[in-house]
Protein backbone atom coordinates (compact mmCIF):
# COMPACT_ATOMS: atom_id res chain seq x y z
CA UNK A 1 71.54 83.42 -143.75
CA UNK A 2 69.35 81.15 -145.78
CA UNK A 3 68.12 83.57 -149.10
CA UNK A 4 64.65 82.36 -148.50
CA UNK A 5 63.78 84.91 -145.59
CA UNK A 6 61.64 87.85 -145.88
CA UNK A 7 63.22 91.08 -144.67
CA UNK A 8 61.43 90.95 -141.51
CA UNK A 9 63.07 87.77 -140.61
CA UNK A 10 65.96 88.50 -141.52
CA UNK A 11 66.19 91.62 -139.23
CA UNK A 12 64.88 89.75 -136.70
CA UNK A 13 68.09 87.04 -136.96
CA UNK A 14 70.39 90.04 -137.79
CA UNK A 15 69.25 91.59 -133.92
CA UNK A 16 69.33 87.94 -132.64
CA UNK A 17 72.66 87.43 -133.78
CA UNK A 18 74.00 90.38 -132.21
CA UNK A 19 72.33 89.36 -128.64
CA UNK A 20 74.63 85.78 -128.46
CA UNK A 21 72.66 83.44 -126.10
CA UNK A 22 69.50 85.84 -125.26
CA UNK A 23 69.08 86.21 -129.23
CA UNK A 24 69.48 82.12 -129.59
CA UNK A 25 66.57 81.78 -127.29
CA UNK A 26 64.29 84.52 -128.93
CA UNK A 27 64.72 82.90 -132.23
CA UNK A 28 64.21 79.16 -130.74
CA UNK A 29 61.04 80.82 -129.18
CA UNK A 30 59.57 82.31 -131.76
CA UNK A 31 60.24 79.22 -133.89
CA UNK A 32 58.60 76.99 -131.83
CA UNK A 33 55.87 78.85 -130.94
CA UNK A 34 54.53 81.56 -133.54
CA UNK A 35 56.35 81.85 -136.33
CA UNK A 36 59.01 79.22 -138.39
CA UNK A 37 62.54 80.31 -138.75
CA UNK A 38 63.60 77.24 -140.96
CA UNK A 39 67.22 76.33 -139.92
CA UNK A 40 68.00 79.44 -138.45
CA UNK A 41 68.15 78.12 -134.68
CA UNK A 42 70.48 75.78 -135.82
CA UNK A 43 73.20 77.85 -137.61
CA UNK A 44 72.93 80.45 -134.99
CA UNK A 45 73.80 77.75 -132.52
CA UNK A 46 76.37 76.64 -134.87
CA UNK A 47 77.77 79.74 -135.37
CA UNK A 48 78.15 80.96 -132.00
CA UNK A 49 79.45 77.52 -130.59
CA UNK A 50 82.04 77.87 -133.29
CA UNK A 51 82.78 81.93 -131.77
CA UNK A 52 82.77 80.98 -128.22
CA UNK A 53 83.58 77.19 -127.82
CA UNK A 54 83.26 77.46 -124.52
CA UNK A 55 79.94 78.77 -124.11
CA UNK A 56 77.90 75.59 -126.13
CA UNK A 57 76.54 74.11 -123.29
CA UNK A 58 74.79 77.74 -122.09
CA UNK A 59 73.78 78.28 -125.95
CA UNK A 60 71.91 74.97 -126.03
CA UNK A 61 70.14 75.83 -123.04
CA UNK A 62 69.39 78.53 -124.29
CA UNK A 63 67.89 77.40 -127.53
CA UNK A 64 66.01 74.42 -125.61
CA UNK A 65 64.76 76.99 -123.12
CA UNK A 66 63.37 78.96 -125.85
CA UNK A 67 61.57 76.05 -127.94
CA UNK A 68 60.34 74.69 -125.22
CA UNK A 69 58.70 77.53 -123.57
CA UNK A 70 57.82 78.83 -127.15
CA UNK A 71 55.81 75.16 -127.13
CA UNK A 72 54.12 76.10 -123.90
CA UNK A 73 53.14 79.35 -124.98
CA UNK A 74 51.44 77.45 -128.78
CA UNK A 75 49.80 74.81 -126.36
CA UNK A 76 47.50 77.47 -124.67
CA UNK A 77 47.16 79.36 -127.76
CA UNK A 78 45.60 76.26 -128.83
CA UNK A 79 43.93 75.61 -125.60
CA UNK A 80 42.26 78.55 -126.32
CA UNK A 81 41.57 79.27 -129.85
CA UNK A 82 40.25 75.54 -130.41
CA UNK A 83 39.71 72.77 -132.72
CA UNK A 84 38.27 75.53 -136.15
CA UNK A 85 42.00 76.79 -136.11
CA UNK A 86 43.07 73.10 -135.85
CA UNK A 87 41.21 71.78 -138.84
CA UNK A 88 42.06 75.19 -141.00
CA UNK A 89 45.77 74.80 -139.94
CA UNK A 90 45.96 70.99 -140.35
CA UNK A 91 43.79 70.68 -143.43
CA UNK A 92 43.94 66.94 -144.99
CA UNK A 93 46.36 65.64 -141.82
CA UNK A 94 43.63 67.03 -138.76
CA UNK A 95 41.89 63.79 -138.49
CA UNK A 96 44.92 61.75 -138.57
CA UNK A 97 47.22 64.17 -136.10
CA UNK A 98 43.71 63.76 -134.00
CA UNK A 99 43.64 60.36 -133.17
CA UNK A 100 47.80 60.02 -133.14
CA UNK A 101 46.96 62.77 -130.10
CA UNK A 102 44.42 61.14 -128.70
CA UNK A 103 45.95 57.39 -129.03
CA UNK A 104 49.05 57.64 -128.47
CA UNK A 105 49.32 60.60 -125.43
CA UNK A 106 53.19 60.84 -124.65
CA UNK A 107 54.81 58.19 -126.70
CA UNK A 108 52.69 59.42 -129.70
CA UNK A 109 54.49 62.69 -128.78
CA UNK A 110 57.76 61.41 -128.34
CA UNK A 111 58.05 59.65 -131.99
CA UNK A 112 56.41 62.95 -133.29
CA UNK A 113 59.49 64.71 -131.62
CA UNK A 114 61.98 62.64 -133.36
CA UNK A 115 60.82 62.39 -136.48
CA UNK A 116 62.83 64.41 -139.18
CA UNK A 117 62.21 67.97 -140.49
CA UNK A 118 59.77 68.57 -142.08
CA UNK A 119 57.53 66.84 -140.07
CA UNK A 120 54.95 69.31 -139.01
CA UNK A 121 55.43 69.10 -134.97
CA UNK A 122 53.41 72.31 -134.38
CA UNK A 123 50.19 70.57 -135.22
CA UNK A 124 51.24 67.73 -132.62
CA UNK A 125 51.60 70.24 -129.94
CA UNK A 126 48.18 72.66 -131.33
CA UNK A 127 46.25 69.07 -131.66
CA UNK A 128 47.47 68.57 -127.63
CA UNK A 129 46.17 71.80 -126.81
CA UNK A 130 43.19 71.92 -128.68
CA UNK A 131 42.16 68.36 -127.25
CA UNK A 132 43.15 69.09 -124.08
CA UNK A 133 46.18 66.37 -123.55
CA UNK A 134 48.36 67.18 -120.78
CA UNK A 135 50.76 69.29 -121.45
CA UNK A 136 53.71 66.95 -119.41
CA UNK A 137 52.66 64.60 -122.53
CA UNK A 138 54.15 67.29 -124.99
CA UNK A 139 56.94 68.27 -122.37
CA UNK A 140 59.36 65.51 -121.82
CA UNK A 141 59.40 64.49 -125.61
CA UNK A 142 59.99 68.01 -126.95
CA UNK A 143 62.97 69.07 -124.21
CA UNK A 144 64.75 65.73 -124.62
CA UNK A 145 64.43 66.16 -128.42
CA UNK A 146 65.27 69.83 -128.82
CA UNK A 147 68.16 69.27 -126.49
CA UNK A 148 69.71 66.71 -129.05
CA UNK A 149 69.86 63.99 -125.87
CA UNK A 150 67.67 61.77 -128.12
CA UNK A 151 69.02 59.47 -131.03
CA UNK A 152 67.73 61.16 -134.57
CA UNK A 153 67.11 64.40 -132.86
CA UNK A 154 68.05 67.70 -134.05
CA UNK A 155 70.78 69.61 -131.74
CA UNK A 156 68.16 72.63 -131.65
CA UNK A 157 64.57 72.61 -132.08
CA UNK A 158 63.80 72.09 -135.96
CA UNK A 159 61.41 74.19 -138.52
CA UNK A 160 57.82 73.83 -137.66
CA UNK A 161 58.98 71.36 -134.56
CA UNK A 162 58.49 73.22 -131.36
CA UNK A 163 59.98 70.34 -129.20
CA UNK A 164 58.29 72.03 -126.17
CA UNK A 165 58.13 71.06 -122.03
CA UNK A 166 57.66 71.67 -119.27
């Protein structure tokens, strides 16, 4: 476990380790929605492929199901709590993430989704929801990405990257 957690967090892997594929997609949902676990999605999934071989392809469902319902759930956060959070959140980058939103729809979406950590994703999928983008924009990208079926992706969904769908 990476030294770098608070206590909190690292309670909250300790229980999610101990739940096997439920506890993968907690921490995959929190990550992608909430709060950041850096990494930790990705050497739980390790680490229980490794245990159970056999089980892989239900543990990377799980951690896709997670991050990408974890997305849902920060998309109409942001549908709701608007473009003030946005700006505060975003700072220097919320013009910019903005108009890549607004431009660029689903492909801007998909290149956010495969860009390497630690691109901020989050802000890609709060911009969509604060500007009201369709949330199938943010879906397709995110579950193809988190589910490592795209070239560059991460196996899991990375820190700060919800890689969300629907």
């Amino acid at each position: 476990m990476p030294a770098g957690l608070n206590a909190w967090k690292q309670k909250v892997v300790a229980f999610a380790s101990g739940l096997g594929a439920p506890g993968l997609f907690l921490i995959s949902f929190l990550d992608s929605s909430i709060l950041t676990f850096p990494i930790i999605n990705d050497l739980l999934l390790i680490e229980l492929s490794i245990v159970h071989p056999a089980r892989m392809p239900l543990y990377a469902l799980m951690a896709t199901s997670g991050s990408v319902l974890g997305c849902v759930l920060l998309y109409f956060i942001a549908r709701k709590g608007g473009e003030a959070i946005f700006h505060r959140k975003a700072g220097d980058h919320a013009h910019a993430i903005r108009h890549w939103v607004e431009r660029n729809g689903f492909v801007g979406m998909l290149i956010a989704a495969l860009l390497p950590p630690p691109t901020p994703f989050k802000f890609f999928v709060f911009a969509a929801g604060v500007f009201e983008d369709f949330p199938s924009n943010t879906s397709a990208p995110t579950a193809a990405s988190a589910s490592g079926l795209t070239p560059g992706s991460n196996p899991t969904p990375a820190p700060c990257f919800c890689k969300c769908g629907l």
